[in-house]
Protein backbone atom coordinates (compact mmCIF):
# COMPACT_ATOMS: atom_id res chain seq x y z
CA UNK A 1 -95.03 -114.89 -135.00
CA UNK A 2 -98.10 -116.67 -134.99
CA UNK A 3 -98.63 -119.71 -136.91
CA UNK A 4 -100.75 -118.85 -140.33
CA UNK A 5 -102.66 -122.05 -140.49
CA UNK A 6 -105.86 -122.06 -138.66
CA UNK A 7 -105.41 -125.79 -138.03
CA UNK A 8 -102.38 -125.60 -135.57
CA UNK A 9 -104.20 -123.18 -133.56
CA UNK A 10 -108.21 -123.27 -132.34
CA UNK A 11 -107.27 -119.34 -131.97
CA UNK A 12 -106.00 -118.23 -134.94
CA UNK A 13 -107.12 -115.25 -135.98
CA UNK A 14 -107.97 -116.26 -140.12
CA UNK A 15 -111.73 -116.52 -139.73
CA UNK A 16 -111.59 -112.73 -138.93
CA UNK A 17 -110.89 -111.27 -141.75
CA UNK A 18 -110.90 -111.45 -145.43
CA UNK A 19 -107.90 -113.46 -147.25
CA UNK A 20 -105.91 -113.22 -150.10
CA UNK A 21 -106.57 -109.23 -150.43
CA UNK A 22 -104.77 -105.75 -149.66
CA UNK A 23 -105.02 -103.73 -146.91
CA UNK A 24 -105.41 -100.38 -146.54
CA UNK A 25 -104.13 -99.34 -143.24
CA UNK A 26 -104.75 -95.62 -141.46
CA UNK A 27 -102.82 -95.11 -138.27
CA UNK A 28 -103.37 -92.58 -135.62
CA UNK A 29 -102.10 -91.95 -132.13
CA UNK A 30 -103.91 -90.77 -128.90
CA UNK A 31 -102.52 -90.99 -124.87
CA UNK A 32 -101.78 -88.72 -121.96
CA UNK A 33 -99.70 -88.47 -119.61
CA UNK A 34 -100.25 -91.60 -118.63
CA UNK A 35 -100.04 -93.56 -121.41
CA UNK A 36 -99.56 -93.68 -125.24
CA UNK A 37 -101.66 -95.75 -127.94
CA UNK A 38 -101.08 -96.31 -131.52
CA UNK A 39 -103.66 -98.10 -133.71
CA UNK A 40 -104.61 -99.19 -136.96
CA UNK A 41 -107.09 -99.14 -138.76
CA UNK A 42 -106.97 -101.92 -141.84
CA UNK A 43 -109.68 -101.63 -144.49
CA UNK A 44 -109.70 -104.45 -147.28
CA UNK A 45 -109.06 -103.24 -150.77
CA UNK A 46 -112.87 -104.63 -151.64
CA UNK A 47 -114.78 -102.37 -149.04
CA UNK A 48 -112.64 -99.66 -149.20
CA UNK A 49 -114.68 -97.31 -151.30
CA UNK A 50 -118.26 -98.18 -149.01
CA UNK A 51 -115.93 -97.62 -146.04
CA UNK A 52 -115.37 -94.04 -147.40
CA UNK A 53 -119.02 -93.44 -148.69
CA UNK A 54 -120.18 -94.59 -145.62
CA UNK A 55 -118.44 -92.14 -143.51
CA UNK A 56 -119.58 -89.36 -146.01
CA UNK A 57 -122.53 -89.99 -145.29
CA UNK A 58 -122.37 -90.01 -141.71
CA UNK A 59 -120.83 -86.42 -142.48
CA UNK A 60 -123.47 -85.45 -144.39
CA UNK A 61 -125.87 -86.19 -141.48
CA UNK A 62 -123.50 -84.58 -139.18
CA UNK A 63 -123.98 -81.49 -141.32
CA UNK A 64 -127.62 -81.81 -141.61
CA UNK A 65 -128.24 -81.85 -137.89
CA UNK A 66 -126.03 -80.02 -136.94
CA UNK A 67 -124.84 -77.58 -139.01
CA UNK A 68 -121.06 -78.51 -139.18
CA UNK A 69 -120.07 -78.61 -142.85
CA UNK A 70 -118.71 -81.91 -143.94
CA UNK A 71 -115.26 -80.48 -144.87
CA UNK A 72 -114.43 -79.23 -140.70
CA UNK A 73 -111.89 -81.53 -139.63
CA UNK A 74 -113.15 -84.02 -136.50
CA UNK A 75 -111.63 -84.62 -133.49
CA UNK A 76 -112.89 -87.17 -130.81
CA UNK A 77 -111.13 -85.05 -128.54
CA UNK A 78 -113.62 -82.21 -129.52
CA UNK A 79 -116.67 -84.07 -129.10
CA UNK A 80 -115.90 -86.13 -125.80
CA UNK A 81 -118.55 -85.32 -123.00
CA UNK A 82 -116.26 -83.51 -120.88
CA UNK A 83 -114.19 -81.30 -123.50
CA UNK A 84 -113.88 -78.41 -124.12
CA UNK A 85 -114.80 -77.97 -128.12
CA UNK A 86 -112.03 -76.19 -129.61
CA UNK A 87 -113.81 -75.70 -132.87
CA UNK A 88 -115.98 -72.66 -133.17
CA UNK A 89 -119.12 -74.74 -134.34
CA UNK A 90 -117.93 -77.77 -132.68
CA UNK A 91 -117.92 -75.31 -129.37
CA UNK A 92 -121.21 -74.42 -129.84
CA UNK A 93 -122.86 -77.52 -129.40
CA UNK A 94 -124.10 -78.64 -126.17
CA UNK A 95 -122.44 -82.13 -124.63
CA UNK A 96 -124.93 -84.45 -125.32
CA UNK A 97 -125.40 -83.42 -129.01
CA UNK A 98 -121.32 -84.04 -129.28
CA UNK A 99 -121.89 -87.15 -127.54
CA UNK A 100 -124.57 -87.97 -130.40
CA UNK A 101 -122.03 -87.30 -133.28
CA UNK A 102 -119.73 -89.65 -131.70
CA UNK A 103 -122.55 -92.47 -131.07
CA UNK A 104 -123.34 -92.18 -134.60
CA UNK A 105 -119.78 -92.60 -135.83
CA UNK A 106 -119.18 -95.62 -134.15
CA UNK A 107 -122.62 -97.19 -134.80
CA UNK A 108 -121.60 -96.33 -138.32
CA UNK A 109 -117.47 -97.70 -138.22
CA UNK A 110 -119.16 -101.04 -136.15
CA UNK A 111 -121.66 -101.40 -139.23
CA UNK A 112 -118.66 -102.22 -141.50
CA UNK A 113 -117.98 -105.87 -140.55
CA UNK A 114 -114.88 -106.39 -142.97
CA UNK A 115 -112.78 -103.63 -140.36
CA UNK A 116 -110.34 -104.81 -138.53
CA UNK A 117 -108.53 -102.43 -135.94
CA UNK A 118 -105.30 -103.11 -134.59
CA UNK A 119 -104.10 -101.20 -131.35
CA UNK A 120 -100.72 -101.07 -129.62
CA UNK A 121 -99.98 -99.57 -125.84
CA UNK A 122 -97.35 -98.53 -123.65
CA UNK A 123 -97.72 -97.75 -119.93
CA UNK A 124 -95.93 -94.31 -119.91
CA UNK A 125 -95.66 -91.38 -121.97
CA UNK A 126 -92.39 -91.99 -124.31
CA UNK A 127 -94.53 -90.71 -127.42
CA UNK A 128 -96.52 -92.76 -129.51
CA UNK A 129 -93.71 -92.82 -132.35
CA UNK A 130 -91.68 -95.60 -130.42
CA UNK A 131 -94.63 -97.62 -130.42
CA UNK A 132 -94.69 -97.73 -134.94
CA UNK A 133 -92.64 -100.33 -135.19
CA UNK A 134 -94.33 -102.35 -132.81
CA UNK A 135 -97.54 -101.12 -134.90
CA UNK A 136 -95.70 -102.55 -138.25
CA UNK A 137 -95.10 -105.78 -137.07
CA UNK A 138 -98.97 -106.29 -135.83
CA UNK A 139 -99.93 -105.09 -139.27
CA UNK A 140 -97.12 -107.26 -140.60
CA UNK A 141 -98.53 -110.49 -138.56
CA UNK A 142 -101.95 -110.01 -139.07
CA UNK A 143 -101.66 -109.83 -143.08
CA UNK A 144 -98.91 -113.34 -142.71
CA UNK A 145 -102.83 -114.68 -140.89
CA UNK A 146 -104.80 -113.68 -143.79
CA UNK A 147 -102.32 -114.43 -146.74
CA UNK A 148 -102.41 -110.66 -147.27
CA UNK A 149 -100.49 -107.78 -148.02
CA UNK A 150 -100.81 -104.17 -146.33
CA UNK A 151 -100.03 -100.39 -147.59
CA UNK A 152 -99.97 -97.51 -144.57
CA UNK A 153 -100.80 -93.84 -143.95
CA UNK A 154 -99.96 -92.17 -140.80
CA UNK A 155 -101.91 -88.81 -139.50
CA UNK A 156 -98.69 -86.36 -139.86
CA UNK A 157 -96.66 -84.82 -142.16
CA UNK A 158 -93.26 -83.72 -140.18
CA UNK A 159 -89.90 -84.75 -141.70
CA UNK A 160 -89.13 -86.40 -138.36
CA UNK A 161 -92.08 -88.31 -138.62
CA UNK A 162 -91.66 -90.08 -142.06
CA UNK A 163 -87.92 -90.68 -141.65
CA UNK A 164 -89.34 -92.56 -138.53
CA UNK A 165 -91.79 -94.77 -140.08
CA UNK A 166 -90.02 -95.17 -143.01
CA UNK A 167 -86.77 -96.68 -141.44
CA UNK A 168 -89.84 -98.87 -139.86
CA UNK A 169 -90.54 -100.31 -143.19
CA UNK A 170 -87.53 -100.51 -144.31
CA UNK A 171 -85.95 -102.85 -141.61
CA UNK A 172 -88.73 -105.65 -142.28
CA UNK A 173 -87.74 -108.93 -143.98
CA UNK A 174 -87.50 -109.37 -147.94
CA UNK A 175 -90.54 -110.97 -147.48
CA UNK A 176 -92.27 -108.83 -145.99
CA UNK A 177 -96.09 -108.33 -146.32
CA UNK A 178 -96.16 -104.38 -145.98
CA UNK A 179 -95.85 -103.03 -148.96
CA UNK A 180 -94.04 -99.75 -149.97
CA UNK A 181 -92.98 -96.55 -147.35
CA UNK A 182 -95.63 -95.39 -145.64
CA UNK A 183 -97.17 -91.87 -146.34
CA UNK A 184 -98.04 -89.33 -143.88
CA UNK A 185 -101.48 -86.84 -144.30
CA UNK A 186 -102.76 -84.40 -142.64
CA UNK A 187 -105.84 -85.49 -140.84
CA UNK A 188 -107.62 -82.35 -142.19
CA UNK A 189 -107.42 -83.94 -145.75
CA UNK A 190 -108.50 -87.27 -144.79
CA UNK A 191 -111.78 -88.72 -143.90
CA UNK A 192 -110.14 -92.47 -143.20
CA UNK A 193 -107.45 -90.66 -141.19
CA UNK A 194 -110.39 -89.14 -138.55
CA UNK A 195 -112.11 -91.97 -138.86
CA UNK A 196 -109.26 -93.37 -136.78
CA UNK A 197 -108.94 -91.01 -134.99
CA UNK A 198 -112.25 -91.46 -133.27
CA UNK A 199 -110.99 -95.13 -133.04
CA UNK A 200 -107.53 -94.30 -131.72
CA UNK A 201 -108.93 -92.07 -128.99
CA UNK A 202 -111.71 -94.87 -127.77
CA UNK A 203 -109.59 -96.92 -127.42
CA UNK A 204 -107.29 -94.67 -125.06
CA UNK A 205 -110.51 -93.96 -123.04
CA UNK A 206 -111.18 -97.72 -123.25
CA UNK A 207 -107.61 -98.52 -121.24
CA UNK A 208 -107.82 -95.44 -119.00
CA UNK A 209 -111.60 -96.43 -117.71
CA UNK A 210 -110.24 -100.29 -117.41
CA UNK A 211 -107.32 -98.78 -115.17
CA UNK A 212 -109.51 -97.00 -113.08
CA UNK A 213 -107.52 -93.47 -113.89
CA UNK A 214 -108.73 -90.09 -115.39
CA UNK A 215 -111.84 -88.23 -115.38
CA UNK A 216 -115.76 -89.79 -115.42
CA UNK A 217 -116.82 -92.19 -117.28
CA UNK A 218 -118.05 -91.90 -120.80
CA UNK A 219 -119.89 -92.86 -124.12
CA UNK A 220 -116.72 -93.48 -125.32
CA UNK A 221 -114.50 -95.17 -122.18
CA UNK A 222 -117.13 -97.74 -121.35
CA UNK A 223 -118.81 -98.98 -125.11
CA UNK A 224 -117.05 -97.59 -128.34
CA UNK A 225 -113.88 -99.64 -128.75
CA UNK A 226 -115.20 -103.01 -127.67
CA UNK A 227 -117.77 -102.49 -129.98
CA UNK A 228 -115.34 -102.16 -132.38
CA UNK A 229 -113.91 -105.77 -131.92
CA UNK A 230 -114.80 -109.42 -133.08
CA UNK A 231 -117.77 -111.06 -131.13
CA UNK A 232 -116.38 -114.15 -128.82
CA UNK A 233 -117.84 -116.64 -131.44
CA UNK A 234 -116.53 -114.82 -134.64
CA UNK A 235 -113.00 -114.46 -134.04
CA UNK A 236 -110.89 -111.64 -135.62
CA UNK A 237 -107.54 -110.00 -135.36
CA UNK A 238 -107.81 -110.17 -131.75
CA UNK A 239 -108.56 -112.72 -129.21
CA UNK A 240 -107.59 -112.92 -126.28
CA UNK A 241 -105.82 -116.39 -124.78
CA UNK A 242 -104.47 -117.02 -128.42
CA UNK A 243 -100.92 -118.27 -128.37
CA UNK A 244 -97.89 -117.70 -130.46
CA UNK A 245 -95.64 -120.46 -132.23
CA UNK A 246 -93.36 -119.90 -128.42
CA UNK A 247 -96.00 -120.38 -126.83
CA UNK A 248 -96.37 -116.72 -125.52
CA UNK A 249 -99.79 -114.70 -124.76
CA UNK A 250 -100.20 -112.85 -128.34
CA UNK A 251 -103.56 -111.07 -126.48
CA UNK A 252 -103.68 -111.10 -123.21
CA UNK A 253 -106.64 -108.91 -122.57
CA UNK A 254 -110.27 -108.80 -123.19
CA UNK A 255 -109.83 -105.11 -125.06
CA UNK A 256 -107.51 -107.13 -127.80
CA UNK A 257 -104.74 -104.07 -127.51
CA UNK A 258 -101.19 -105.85 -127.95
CA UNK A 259 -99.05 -104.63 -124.84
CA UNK A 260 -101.50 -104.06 -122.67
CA UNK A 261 -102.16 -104.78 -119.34
């Protein structure tokens, strides 16, 4: 664990976020067969309900333009450059009006400045539900920074899934800083849950384009996670060199994404 006192370490993370507060954290997956991701989205307690008016909005504009009503579930996956829409109005839009509903959700996420995201990786395709723990722990560390406490939702609803997560939660300390079991939704039903979704997937495209692997680059590969992240002079939840009470790497990469390269 990191040390919580910003004055043991010129990289600690505290200035980044807001202290003494709750957290409420959305997590979503995203990978190939390549690779699996799992991140986080924390929203503090205080912003939570202009985080969610916010994105209504952007759906309303989305709607608007476009014609897609605000209650059709998004996908990032739907609107990348390349993909194939699976969504009959989704499908009918032409690429670079998908890659304008994108642009505008992350111009719109990035406008928040009280979000923090938190992203795990592994190199190979084991399935992104070994990686929660590993997730919990972040979220756990990042709230023992900010004298903060956390509660989770996950995008799913399977048994398997919340007997998963919740054995997660349940193995942390007594004094632990995630509260309660985490729930599981179904991403149609929540507008925080695609929200990071479109986060989750960036942030896949962000590690595949730095790799050099998959198809073309894109919107969404080259600009929307980094976006996402602290400037170099306003340090968040990630930044990169920072060092750990053992003196280990806790980033060791300019995307911020624990585990990775």
């Amino acid at each position: 664990m990191c040390p919580p006192s910003p004055d043991t370490n010129p990289n600690n993370p505290v200035p980044g976020g807001l202290l003494d507060t709750t957290y409420l954290v959305y997590v979503d997956d995203s990978g190939d067969e390549t690779q699996d991701l799992l991140t986080a989205l924390a929203i503090p307690t205080p912003v939570w309900a202009k985080t969610l008016q916010v994105w209504k909005k952007y759906r309303r504009w989305v709607a608007q333009r476009y014609d897609i009503p605000t209650n059709t579930e998004l996908h990032a996956l739907d609107l990348g450059t390349n993909s194939n829409a699976g969504r009959d109005r989704l499908s009918a839009l032409q690429p670079g009006d998908r890659n304008k509903i994108t642009t505008a959700a992350f111009s719109m996420i990035g406008s928040i400045a009280e979000l923090r995201v938190l992203t795990v990786f592994a190199p190979v395709p084991e399935g992104s539900g070994k990686l929660y723990p590993q997730l919990v722990a972040f979220v756990e560390e990042f709230c023992a920074f900010h004298h903060s406490h956390a509660v989770i939702w996950y995008d799913g609803t399977a048994e398997n899934l919340a007997r998963s997560t919740r054995a997660a939660h349940r193995a942390l300390p007594y004094s632990r800083r995630v509260l309660e079991d985490p729930r599981g939704y179904a991403s149609s039903e929540s507008h925080l849950i695609q929200m990071t979704d479109f986060i989750a997937h960036s942030a896949h495209h962000a590690v595949l384009n730095d790799r050099r692997i998959g198809p073309a680059d894109s919107y969404l590969r080259q600009h929307a996670y980094s976006k996402l992240l602290p400037a170099d002079d306003a340090p968040g939840h990630v930044w990169p060199g920072g060092i750990d009470a053992a003196g280990f790497s806790c980033f060791t990469h300019k995307l911020g994404i624990r585990g990775y390269p």
